[in-house]
N, C-alpha and C. Protein backbone atom coordinates (compact mmCIF):
# COMPACT_ATOMS: atom_id res chain seq x y z
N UNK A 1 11.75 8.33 9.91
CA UNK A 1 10.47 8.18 9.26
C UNK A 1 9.41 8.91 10.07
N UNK A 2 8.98 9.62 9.82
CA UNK A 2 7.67 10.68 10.20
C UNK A 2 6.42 9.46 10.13
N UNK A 3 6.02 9.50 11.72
CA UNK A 3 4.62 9.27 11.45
C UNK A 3 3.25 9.31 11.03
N UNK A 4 2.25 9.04 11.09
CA UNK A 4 1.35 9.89 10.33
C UNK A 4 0.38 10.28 10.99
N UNK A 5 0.44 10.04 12.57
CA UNK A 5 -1.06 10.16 13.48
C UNK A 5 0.16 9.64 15.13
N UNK A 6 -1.21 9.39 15.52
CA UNK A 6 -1.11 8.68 16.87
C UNK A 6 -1.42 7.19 16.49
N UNK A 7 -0.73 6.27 18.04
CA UNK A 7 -1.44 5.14 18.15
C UNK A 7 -0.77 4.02 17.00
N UNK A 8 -1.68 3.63 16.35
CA UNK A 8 -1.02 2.33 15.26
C UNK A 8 -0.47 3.04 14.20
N UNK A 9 -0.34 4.26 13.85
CA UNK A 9 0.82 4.58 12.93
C UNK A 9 1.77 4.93 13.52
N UNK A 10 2.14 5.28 14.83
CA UNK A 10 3.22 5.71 15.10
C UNK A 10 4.08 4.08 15.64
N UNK A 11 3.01 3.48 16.05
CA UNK A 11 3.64 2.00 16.56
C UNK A 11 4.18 1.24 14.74
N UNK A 12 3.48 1.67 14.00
CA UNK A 12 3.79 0.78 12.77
C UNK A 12 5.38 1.62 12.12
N UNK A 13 5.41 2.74 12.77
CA UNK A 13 6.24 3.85 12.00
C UNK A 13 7.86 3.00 13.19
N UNK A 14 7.36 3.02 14.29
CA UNK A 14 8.84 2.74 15.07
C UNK A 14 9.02 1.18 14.32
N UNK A 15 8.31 0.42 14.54
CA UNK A 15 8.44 -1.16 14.20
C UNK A 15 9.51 -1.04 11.99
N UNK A 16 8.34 -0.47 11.47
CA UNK A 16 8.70 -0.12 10.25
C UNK A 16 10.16 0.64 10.16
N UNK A 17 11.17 1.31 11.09
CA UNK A 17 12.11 2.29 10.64
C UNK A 17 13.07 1.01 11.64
N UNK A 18 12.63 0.33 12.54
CA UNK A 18 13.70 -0.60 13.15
C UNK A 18 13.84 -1.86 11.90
N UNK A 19 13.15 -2.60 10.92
CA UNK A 19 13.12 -3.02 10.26
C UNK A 19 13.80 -2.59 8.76
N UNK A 20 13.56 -1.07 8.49
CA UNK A 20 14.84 -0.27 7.49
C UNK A 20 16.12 -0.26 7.93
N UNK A 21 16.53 -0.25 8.98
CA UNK A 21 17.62 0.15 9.37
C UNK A 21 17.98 -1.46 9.76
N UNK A 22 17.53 -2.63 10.24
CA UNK A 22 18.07 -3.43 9.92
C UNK A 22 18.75 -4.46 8.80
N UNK A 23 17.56 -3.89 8.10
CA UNK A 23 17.66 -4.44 6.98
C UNK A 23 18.97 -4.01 5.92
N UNK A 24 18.61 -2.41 6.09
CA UNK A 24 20.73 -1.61 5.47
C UNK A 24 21.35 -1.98 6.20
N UNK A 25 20.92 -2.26 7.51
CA UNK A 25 22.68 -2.99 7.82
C UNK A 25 23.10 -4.35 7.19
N UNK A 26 22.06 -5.48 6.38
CA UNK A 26 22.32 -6.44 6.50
C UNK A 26 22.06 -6.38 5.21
N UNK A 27 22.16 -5.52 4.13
CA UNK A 27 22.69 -4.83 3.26
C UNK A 27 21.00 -5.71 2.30
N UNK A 28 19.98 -5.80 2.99
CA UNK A 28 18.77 -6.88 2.37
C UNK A 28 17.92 -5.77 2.21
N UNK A 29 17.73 -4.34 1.61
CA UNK A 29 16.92 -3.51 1.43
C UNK A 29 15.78 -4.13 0.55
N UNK A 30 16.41 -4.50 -0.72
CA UNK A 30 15.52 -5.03 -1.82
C UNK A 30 14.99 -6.39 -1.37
N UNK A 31 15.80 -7.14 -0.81
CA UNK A 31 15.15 -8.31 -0.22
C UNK A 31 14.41 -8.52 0.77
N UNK A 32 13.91 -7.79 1.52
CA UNK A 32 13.02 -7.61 2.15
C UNK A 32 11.93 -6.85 1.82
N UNK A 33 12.37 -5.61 0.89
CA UNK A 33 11.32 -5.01 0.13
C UNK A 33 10.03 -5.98 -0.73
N UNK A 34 11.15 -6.92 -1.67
CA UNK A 34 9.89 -7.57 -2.15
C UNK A 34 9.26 -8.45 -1.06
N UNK A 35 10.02 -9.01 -0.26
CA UNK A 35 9.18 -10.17 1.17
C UNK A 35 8.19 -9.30 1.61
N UNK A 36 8.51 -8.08 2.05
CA UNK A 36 7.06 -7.22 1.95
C UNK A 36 6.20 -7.23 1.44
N UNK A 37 6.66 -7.02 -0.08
CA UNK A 37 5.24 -6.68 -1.21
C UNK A 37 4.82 -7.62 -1.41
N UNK A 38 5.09 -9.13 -1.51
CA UNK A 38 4.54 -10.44 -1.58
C UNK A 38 3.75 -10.94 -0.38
N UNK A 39 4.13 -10.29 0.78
CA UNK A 39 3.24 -10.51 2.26
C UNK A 39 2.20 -9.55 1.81
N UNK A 40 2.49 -8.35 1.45
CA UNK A 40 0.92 -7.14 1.51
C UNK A 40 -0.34 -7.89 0.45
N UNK A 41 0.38 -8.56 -0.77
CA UNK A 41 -0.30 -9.37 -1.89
C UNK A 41 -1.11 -10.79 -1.35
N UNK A 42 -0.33 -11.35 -0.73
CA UNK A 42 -1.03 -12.15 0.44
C UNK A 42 -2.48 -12.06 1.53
N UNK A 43 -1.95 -11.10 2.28
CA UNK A 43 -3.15 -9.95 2.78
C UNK A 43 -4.04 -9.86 2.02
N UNK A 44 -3.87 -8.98 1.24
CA UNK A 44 -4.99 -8.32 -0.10
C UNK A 44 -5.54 -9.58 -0.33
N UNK A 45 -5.29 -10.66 -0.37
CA UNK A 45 -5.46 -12.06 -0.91
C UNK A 45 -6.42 -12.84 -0.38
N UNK A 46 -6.43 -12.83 0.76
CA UNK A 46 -6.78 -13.92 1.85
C UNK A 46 -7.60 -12.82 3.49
N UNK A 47 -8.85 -13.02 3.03
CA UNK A 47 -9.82 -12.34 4.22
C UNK A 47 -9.28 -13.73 5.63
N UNK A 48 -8.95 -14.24 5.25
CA UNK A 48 -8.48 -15.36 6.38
C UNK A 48 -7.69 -14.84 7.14
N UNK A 49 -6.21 -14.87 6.39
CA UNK A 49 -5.56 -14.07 7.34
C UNK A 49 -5.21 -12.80 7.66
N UNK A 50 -6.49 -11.77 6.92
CA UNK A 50 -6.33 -10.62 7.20
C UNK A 50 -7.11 -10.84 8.81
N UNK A 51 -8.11 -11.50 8.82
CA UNK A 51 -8.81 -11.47 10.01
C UNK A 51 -7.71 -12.60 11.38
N UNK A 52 -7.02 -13.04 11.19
CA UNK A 52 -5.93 -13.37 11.79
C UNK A 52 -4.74 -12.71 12.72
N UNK A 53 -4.16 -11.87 11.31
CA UNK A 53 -3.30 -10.97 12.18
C UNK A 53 -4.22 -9.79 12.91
N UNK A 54 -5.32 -9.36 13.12
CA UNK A 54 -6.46 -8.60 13.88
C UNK A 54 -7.13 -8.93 14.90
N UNK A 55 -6.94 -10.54 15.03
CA UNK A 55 -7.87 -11.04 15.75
C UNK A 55 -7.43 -11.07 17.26
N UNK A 56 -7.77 -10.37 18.57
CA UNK A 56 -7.28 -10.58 19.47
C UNK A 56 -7.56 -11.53 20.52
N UNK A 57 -8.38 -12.61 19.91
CA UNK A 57 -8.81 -13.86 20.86
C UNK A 57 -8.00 -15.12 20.23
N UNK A 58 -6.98 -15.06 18.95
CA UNK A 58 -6.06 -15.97 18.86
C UNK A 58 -4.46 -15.47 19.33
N UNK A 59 -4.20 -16.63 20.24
CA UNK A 59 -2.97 -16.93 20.72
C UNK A 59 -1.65 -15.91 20.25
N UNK A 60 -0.47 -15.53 20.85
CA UNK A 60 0.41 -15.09 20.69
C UNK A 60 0.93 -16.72 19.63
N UNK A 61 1.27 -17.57 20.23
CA UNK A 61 1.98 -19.12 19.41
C UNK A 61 1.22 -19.18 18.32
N UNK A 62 -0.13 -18.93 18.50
CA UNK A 62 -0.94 -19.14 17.25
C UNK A 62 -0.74 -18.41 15.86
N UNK A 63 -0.72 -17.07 16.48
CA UNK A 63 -0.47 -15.80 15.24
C UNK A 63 0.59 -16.07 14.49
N UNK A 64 1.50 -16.69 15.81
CA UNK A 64 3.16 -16.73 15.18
C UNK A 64 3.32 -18.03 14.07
N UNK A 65 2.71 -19.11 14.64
CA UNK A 65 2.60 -20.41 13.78
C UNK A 65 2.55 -20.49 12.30
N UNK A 66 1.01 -19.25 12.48
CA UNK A 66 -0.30 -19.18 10.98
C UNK A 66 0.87 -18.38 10.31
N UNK A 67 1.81 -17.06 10.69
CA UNK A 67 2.45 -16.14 10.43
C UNK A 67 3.31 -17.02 9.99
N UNK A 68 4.26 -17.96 10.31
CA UNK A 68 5.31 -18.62 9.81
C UNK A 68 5.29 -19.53 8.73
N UNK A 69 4.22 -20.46 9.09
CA UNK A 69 3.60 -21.23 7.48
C UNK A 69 3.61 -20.44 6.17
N UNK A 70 2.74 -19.59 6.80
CA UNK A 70 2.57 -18.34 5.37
C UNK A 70 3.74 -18.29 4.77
N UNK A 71 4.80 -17.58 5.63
CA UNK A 71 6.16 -16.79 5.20
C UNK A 71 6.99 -17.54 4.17
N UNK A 72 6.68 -19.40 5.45
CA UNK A 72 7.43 -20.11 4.67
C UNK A 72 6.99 -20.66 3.16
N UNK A 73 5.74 -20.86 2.93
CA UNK A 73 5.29 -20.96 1.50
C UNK A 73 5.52 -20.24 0.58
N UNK A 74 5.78 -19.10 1.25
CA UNK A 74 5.73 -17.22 0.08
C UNK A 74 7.51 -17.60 -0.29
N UNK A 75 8.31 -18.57 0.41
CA UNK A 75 9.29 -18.43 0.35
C UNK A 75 10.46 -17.19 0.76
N UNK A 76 9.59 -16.49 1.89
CA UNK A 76 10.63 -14.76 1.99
C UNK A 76 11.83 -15.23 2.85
N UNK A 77 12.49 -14.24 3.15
CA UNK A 77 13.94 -13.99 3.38
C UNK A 77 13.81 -14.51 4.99
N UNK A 78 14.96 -15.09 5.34
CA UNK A 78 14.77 -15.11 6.91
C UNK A 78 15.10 -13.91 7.98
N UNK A 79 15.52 -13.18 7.50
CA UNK A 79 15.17 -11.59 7.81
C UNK A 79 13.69 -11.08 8.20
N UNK A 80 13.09 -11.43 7.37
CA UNK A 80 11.48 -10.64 7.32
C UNK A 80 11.00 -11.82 8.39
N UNK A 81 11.50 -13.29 8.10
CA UNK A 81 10.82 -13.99 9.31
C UNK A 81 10.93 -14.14 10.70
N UNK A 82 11.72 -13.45 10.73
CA UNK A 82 12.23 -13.62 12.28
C UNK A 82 11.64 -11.84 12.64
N UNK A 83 11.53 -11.20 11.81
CA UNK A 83 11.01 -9.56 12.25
C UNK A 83 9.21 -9.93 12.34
N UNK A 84 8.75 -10.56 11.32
CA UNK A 84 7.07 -10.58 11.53
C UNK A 84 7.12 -12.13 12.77
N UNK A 85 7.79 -12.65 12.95
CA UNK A 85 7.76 -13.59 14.27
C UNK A 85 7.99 -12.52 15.27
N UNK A 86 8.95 -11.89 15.37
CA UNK A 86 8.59 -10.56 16.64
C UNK A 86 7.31 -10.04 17.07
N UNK A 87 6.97 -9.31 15.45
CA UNK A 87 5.91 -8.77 15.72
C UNK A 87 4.74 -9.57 16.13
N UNK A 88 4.80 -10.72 15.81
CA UNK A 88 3.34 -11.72 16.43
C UNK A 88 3.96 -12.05 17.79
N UNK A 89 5.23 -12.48 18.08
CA UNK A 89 5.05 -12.36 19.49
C UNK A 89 5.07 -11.26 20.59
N UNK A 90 5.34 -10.13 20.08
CA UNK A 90 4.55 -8.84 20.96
C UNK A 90 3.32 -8.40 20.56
N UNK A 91 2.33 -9.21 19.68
CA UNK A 91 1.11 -8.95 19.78
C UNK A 91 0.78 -7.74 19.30
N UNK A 92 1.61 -7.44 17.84
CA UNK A 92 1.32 -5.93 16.89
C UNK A 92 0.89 -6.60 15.81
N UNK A 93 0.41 -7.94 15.15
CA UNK A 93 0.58 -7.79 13.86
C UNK A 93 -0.86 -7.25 13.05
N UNK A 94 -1.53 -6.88 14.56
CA UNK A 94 -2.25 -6.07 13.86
C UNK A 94 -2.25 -4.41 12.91
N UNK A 95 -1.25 -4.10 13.42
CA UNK A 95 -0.74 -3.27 12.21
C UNK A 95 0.68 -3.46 11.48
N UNK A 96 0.58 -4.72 11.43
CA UNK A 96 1.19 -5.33 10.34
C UNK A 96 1.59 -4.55 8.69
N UNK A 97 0.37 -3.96 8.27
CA UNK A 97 -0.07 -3.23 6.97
C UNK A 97 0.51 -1.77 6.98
N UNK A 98 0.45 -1.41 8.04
CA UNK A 98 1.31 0.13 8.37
C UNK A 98 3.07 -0.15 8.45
N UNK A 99 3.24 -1.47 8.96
CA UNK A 99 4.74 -1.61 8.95
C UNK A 99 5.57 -1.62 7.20
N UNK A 100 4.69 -2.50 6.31
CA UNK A 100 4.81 -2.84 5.45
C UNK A 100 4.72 -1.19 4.79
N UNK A 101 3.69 -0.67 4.63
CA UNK A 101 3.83 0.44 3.85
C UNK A 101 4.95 1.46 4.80
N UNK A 102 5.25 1.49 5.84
CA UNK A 102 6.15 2.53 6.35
C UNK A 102 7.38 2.04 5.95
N UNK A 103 8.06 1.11 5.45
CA UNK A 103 9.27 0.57 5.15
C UNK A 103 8.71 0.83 3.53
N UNK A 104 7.91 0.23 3.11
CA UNK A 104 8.26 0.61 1.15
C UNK A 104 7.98 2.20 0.72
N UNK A 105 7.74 3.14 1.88
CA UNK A 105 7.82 4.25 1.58
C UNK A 105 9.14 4.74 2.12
N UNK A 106 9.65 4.20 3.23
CA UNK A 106 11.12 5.02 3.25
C UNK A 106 12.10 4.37 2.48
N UNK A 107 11.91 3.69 1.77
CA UNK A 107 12.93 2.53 0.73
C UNK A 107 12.78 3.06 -0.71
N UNK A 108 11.24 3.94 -0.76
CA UNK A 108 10.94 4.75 -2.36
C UNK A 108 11.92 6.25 -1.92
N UNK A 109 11.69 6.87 -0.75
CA UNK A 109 11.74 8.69 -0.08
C UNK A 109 13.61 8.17 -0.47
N UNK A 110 14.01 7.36 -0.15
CA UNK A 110 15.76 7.28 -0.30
C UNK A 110 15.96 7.13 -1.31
N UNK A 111 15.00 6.64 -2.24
CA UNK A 111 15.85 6.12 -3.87
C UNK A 111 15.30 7.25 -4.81
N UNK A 112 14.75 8.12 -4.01
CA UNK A 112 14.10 9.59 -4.79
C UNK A 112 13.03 9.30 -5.76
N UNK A 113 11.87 8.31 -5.29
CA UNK A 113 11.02 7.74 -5.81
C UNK A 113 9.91 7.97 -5.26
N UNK A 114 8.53 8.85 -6.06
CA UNK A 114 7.18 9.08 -5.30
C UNK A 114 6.36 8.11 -6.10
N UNK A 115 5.67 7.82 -5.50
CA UNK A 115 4.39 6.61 -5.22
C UNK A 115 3.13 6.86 -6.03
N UNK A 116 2.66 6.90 -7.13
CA UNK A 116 1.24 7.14 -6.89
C UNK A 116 0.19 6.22 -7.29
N UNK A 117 -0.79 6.17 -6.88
CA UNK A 117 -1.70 5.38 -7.20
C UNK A 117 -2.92 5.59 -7.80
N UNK A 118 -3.16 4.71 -8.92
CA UNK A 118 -3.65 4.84 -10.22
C UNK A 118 -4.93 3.80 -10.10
N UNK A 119 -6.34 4.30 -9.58
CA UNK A 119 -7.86 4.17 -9.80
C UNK A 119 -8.26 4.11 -11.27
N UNK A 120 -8.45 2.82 -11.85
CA UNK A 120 -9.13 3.14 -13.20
C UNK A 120 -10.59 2.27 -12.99
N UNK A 121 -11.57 2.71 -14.09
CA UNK A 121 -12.46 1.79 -14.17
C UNK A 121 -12.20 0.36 -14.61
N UNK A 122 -11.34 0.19 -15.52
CA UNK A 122 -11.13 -1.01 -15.93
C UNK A 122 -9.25 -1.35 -16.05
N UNK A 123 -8.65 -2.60 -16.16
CA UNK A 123 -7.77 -2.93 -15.81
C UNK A 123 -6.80 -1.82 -17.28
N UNK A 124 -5.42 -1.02 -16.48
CA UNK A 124 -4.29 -0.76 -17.69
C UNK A 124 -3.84 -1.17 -18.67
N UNK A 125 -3.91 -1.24 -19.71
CA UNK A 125 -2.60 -1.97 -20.57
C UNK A 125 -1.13 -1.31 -20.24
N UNK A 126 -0.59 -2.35 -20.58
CA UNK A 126 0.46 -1.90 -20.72
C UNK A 126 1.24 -0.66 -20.92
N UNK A 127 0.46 -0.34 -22.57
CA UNK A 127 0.80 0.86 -23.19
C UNK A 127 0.20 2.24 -22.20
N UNK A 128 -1.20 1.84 -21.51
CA UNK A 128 -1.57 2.93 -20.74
C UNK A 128 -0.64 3.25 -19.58
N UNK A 129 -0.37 2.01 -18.69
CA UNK A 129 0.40 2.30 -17.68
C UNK A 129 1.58 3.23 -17.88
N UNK A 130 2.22 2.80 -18.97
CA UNK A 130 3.16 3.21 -19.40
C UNK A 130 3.01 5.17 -19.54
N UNK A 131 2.02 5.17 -20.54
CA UNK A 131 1.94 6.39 -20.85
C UNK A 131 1.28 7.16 -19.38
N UNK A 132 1.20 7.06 -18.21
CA UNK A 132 0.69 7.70 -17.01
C UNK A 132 1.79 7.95 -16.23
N UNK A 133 2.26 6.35 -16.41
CA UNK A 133 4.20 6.89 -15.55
C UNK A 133 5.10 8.09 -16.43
N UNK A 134 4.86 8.11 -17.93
CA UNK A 134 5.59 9.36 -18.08
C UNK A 134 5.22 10.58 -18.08
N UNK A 135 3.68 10.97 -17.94
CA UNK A 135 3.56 12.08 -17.68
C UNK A 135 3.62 12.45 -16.46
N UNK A 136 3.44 10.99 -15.31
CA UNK A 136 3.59 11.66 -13.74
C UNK A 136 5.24 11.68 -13.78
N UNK A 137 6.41 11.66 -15.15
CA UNK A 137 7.96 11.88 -14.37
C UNK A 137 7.76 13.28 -15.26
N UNK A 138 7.05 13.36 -16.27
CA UNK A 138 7.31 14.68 -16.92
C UNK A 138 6.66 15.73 -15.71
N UNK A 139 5.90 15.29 -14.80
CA UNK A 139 5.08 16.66 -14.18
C UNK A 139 5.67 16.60 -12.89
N UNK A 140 6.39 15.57 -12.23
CA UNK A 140 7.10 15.56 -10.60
C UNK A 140 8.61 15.15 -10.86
N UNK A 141 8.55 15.25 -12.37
CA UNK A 141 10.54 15.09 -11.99
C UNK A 141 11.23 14.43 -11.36
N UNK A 142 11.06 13.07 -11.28
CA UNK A 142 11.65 12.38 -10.84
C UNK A 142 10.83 10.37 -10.90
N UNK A 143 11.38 9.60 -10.24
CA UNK A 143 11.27 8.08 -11.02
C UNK A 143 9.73 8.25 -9.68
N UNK A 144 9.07 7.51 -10.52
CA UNK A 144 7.64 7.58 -10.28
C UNK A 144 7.58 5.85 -10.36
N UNK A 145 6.55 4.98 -9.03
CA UNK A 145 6.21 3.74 -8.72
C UNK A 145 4.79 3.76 -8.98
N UNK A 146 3.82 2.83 -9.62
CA UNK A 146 2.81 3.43 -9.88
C UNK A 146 1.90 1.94 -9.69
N UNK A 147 1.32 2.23 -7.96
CA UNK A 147 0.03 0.90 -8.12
C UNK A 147 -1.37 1.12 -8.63
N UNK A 148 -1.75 0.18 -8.90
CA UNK A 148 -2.57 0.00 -9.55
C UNK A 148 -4.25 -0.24 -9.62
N UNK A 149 -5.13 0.24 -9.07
CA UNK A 149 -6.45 -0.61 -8.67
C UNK A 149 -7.48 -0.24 -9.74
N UNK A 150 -8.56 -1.52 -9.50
CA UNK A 150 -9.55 -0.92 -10.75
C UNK A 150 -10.80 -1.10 -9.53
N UNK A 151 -11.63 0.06 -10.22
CA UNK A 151 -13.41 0.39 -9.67
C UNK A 151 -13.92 0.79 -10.87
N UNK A 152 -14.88 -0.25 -11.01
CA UNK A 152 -15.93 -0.14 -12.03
C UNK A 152 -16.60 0.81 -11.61
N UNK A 153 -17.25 1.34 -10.81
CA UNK A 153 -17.94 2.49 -10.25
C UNK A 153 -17.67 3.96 -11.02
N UNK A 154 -16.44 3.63 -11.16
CA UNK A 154 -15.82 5.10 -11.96
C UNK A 154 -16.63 5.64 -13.39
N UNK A 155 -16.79 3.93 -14.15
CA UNK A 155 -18.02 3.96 -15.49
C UNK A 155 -16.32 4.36 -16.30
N UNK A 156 -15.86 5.13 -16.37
CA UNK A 156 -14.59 5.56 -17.20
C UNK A 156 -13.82 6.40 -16.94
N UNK A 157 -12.16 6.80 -16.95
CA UNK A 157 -11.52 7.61 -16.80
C UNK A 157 -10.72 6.85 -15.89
N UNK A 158 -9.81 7.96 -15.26
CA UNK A 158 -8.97 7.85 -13.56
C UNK A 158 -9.19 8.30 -12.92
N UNK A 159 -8.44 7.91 -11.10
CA UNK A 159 -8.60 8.87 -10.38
C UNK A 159 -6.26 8.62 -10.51
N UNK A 160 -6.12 9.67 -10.22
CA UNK A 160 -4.20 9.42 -9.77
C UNK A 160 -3.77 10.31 -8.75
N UNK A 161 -3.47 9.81 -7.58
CA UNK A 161 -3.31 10.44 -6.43
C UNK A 161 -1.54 10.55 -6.28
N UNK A 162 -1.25 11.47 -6.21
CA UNK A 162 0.52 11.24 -5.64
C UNK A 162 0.68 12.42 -4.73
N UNK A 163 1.33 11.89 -3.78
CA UNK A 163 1.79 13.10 -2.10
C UNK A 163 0.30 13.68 -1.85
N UNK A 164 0.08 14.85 -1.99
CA UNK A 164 -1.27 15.53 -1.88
C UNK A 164 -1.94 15.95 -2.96
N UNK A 165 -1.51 15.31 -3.97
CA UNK A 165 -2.36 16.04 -5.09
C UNK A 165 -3.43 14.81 -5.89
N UNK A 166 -4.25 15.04 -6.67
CA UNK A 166 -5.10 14.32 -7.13
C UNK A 166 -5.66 14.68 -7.97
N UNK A 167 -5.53 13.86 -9.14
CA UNK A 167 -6.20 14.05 -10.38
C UNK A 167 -7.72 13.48 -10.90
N UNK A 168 -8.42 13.86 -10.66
CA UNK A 168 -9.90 12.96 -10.94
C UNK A 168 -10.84 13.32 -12.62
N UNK A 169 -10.17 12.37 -13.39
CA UNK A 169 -11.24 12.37 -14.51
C UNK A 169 -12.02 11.41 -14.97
N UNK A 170 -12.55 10.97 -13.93
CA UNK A 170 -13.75 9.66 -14.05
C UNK A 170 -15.08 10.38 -14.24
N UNK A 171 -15.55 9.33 -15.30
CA UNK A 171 -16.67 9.84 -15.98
C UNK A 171 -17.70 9.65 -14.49
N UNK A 172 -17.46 9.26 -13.84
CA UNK A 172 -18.56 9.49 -12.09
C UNK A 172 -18.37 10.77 -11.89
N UNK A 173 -17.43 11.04 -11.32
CA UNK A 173 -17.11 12.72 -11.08
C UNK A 173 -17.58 13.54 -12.42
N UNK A 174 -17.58 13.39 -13.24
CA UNK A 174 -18.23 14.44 -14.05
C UNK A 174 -19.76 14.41 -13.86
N UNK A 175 -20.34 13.27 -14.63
CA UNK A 175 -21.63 13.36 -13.78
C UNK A 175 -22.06 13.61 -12.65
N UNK A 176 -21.39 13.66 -11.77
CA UNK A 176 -22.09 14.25 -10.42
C UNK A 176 -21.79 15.65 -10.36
N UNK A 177 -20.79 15.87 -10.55
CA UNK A 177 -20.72 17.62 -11.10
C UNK A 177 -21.90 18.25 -11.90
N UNK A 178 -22.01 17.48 -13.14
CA UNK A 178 -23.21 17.91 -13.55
C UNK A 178 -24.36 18.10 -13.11
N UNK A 179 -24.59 16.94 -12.54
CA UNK A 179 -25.81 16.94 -11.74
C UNK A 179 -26.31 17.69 -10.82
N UNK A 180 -25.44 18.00 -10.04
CA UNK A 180 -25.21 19.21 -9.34
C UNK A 180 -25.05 20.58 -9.73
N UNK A 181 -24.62 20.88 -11.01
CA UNK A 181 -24.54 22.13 -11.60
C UNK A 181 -26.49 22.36 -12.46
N UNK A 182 -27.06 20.98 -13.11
CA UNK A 182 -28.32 20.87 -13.13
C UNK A 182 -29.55 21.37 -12.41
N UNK A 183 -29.02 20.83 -10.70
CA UNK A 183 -29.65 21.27 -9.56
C UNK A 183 -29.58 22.98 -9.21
N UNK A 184 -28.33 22.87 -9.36
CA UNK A 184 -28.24 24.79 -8.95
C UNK A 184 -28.82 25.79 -10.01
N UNK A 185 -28.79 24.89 -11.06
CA UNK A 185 -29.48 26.00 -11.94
C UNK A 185 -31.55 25.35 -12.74
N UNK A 186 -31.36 25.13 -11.33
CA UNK A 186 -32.87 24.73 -10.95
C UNK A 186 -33.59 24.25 -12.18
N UNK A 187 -32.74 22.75 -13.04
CA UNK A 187 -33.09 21.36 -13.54
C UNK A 187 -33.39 20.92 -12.96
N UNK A 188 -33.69 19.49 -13.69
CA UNK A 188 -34.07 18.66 -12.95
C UNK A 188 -33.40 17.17 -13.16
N UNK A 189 -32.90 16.18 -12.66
CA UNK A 189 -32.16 15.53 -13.22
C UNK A 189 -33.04 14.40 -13.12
């Protein structure tokens, strides 16, 4: 697994590829995959214990405690609990969030699956989601995972980001284009 920087991605990248490779050995790819995505949903969830696993004036026992309650309510695998009990007792779970995405990206890169993520102003239907995943397999050829976020800010349209490319047709970006094309041709907006 290629890191992506220095520092807490490369620490999240070693922690994250010892956790893939345990996990194929113990043949729990998918089962730990979702114990992941239900811990990252958690996170996203709870400013509590995002400020928890960050916080460096609570306890190594402590992190591990708050960390284990959690796990055990979410119901995950005892695999993932005994790996995020590591990580709180060597005092990483602050990049906790880099481990999690460095394992569901080398678990998509093996199953020949790219990622992208889908900015709308307002929440998908169904039928939309749908129709975005097949034009991102008709245009990258291959099985496409597709999360999801909404920003009202946008006013309307998408933004859809996958590997390095990016698609932006939110009615924000047009207006500010405009606005800017207004300005250069010395309007006034």
């Amino acid at each position: 697994m290629a890191s992506e920087g220095t520092g807490v991605s490369e620490l999240a990248a070693r922690y994250s590829t010892a956790l893939f490779e345990l996990a194929d050995e113990n043949q729990a790819l998918d089962t730990v995959a979702s114990d992941l995505a239900t811990l990252k949903q958690i996170l996203a969830e709870s400013a509590d214990l995002r400020r928890l696993v960050r916080s460096p004036v609570i306890s190594r026992a402590d992190q591990g405690k708050a960390m284990a309650a959690v796990l055990d309510s979410a119901g995950v695998s005892d695999l993932t609990k005994r790996f995020i009990g590591l990580v709180a007792a060597n005092r990483r779970l602050f990049s906790i969030d880099g481990m999690i995405e460095g394992f569901l990206a080398e678990l998509a890169r093996r199953r020949g699956e790219v990622t992208a993520q889908v900015t709308s102003a307002q929440p998908l239907s169904d039928a939309q989601r749908n129709a975005v995943i097949d034009a991102l397999k008709a245009s990258i050829g291959s099985k496409v995972l597709v999360n999801t976020s909404v920003d009202p800010e946008l006013i309307g349209g998408m933004i859809v980001k996958f590997g390095s490319r990016m698609v932006d047709t939110s009615v924000r970006t047009k207006l500010n284009k405009l606005q800017l094309a207004m300005k250069a041709s010395g309007g006034s907006v």
